[in-house]
C-alpha atoms as a PDB file:
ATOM      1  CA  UNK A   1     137.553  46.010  29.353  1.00  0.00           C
ATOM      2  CA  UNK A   2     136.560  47.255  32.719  1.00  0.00           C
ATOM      3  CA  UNK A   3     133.074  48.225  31.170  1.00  0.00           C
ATOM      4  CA  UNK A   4     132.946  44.617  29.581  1.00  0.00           C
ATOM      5  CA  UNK A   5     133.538  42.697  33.121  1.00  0.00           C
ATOM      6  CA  UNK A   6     131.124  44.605  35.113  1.00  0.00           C
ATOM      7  CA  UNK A   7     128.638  43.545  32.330  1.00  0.00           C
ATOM      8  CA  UNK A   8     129.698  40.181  32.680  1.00  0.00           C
ATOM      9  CA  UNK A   9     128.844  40.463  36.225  1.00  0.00           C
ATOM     10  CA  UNK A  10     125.521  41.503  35.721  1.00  0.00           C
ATOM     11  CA  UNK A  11     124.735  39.007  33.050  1.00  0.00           C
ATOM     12  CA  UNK A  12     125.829  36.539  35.364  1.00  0.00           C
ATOM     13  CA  UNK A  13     123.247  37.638  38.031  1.00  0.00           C
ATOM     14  CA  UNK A  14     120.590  38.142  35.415  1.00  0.00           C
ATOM     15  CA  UNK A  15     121.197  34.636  34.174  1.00  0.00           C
ATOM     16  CA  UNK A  16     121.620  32.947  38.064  1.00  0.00           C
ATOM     17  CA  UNK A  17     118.472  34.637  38.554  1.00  0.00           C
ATOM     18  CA  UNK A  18     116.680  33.367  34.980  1.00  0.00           C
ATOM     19  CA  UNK A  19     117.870  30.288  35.830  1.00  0.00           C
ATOM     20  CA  UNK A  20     116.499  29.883  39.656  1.00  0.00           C
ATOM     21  CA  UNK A  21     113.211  30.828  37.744  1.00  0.00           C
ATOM     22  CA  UNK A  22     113.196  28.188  35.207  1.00  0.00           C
ATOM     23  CA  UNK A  23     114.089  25.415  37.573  1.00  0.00           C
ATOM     24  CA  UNK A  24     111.962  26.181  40.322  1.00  0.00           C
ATOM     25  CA  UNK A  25     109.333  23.767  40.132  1.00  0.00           C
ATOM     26  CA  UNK A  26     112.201  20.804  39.677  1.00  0.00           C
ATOM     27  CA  UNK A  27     113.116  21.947  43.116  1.00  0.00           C
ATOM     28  CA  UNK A  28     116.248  23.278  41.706  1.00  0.00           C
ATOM     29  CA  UNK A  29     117.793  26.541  42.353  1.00  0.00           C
ATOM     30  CA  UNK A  30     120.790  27.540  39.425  1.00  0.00           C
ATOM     31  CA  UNK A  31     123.468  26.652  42.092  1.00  0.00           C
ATOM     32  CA  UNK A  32     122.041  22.811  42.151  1.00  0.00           C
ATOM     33  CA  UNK A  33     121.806  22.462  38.065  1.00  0.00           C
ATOM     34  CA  UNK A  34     125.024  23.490  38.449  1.00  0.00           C
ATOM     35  CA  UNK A  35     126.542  20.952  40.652  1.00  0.00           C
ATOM     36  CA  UNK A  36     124.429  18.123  38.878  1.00  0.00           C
ATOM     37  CA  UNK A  37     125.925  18.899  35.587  1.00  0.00           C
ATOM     38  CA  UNK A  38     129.096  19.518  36.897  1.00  0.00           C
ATOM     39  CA  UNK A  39     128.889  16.149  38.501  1.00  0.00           C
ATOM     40  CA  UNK A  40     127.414  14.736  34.583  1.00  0.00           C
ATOM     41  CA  UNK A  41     130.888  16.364  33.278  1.00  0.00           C
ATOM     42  CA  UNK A  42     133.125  14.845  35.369  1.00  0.00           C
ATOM     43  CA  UNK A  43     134.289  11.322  33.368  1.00  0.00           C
ATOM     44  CA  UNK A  44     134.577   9.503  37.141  1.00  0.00           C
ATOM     45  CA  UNK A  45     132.663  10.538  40.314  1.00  0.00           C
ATOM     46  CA  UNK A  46     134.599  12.966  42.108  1.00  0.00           C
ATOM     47  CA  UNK A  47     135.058  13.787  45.540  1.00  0.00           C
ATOM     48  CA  UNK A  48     133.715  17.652  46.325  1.00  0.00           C
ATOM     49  CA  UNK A  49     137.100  19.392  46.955  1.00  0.00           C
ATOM     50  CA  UNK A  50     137.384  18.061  42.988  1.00  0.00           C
ATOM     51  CA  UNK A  51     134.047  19.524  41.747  1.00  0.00           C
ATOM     52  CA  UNK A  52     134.324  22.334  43.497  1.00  0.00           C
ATOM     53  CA  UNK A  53     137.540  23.056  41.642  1.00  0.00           C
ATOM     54  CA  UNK A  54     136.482  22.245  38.516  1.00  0.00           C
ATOM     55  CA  UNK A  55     133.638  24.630  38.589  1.00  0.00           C
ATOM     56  CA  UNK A  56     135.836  27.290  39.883  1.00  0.00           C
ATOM     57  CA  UNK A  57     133.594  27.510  43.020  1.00  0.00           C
ATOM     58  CA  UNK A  58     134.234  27.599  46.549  1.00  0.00           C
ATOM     59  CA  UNK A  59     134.495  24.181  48.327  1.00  0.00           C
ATOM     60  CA  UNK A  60     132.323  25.121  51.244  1.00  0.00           C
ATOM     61  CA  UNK A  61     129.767  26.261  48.821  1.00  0.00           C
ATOM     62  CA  UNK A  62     129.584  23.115  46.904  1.00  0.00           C
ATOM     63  CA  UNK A  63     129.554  20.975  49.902  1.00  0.00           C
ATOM     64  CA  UNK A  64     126.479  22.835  50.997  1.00  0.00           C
ATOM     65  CA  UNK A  65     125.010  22.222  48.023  1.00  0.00           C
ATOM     66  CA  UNK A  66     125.957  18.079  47.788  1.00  0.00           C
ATOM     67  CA  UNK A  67     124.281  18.471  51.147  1.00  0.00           C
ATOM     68  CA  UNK A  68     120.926  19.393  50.040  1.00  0.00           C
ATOM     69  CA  UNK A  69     121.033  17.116  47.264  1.00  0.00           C
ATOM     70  CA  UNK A  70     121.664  14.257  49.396  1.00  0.00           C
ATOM     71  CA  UNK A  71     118.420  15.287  50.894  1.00  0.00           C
ATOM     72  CA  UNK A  72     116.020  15.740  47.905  1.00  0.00           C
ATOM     73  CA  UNK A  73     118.042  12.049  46.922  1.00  0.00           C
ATOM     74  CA  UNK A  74     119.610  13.237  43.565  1.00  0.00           C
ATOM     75  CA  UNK A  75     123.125  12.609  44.827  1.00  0.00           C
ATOM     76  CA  UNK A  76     124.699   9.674  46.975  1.00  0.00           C
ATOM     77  CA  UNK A  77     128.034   9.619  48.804  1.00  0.00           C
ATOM     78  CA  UNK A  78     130.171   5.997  47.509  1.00  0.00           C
ATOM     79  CA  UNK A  79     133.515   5.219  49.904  1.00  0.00           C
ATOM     80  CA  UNK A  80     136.370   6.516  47.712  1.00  0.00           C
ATOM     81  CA  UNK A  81     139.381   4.531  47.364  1.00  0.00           C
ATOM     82  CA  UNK A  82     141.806   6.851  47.506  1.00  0.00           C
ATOM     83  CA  UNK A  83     141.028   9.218  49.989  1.00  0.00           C
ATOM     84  CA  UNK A  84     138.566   7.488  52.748  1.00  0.00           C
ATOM     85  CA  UNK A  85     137.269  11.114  53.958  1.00  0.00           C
ATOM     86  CA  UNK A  86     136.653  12.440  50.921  1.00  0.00           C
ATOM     87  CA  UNK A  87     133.668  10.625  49.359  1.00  0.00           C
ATOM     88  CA  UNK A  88     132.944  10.389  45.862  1.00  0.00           C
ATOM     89  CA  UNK A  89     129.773  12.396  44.564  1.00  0.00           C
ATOM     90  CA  UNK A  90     127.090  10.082  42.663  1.00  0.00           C
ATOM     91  CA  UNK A  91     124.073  11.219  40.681  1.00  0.00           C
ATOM     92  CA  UNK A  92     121.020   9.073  41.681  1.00  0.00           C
ATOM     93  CA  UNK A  93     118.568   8.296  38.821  1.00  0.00           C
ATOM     94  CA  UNK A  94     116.335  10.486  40.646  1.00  0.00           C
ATOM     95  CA  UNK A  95     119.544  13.135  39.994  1.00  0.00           C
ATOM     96  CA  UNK A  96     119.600  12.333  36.536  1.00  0.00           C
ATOM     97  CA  UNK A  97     115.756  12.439  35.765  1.00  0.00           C
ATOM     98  CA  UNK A  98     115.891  15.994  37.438  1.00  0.00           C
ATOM     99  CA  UNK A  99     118.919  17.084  35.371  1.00  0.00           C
ATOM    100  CA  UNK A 100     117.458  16.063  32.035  1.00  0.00           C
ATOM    101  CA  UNK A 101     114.232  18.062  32.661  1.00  0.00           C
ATOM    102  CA  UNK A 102     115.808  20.854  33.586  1.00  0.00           C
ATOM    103  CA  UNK A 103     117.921  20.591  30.287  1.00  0.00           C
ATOM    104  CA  UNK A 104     114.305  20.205  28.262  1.00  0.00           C
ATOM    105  CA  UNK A 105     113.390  23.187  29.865  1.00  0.00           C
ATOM    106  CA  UNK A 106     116.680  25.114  29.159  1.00  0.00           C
ATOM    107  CA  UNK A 107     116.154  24.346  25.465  1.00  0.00           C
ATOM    108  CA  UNK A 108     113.159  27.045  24.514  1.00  0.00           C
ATOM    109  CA  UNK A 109     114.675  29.330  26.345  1.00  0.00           C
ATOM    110  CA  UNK A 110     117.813  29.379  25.576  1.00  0.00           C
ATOM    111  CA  UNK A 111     116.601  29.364  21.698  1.00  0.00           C
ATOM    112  CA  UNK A 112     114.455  32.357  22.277  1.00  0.00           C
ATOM    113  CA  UNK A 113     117.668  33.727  24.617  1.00  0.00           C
ATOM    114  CA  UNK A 114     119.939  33.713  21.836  1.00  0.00           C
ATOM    115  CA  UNK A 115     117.275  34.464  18.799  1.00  0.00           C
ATOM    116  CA  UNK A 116     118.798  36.860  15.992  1.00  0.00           C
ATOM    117  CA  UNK A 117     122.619  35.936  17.392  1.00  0.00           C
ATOM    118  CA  UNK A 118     124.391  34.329  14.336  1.00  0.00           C
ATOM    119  CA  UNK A 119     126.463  31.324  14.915  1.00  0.00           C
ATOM    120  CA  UNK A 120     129.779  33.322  14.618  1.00  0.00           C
ATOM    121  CA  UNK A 121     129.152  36.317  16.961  1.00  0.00           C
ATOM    122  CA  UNK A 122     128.152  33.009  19.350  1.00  0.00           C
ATOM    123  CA  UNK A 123     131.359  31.174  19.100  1.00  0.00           C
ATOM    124  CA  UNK A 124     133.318  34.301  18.677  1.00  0.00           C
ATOM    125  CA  UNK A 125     131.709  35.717  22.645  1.00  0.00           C
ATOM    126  CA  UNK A 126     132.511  31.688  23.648  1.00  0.00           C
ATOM    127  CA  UNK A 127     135.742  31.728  22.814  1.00  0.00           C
ATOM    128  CA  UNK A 128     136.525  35.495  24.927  1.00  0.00           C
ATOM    129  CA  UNK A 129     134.867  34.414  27.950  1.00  0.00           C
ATOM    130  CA  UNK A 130     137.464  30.983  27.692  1.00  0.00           C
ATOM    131  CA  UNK A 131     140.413  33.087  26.856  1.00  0.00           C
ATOM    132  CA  UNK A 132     139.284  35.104  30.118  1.00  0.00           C
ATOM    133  CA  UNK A 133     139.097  32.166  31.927  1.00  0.00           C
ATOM    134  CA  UNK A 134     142.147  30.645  31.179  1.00  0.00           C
ATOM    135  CA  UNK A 135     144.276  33.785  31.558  1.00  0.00           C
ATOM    136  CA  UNK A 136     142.439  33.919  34.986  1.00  0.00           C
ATOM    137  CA  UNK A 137     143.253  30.476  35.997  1.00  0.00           C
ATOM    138  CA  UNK A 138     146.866  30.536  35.279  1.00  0.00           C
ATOM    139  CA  UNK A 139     147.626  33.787  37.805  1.00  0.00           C
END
């Protein structure tokens, strides 16, 4: 198992780096498509603090992040009426029209990625990486 997470540690730089590469010209790094689809996942806009957990990520991190969004305009702050200094995190339609090409552009690769897997050894490694998580989650 030990052998198995410090491969998933590499795979997960390999693939943070992949993905920096494929978004690049978007103006995207893989730590922005990750905070725009994490913000396209949530079913309400969510204040940071909320994304931030959701992703599993570090708040400060994510804030950073919102931050340069807000600058390229592919997220707005709205007032949220719960908690008036924690805003709620918006995808712009410029946010959205950056989010779906970088999803076009995730499609050919992640076909020729995952060429000569079968469907079952797919769902099979999907559903070990969510045991993982959830056993991780609840310590």
């Amino acid at each position: 198992m030990t052998r198995a997470i410090l491969n998933l540690f590499r795979l997960n730089s390999l693939l943070l780096t992949a993905g920096d590469r494929l978004v690049r010209e978007l103006g995207l790094t893989s730590a922005r498509w990750r905070v725009l689809g994490a913000i396209l996942d949530s079913e309400q806009p969510q204040p940071v603090s909320w994304l931030a957990r959701n992703m599993g990520a570090n708040r400060q991190n994510v804030q950073r992040i919102v931050n340069e969004l807000r600058k390229q305009d592919l997220v707005t702050l709205e007032a949220n009426p719960h908690h008036r200094r924690a805003p709620l995190v918006v995808l712009t339609a410029s946010g959205q029209e950056v989010f779906d090409q970088a999803m076009q552009l995730q499609i050919p690769w992640i076909n020729d990625l995952s060429e000569g897997d079968s469907l079952g050894e797919i769902q099979a490694f999907h559903r070990f990486i969510e045991a993982l998580t959830e056993r991780l989650e609840r310590r």
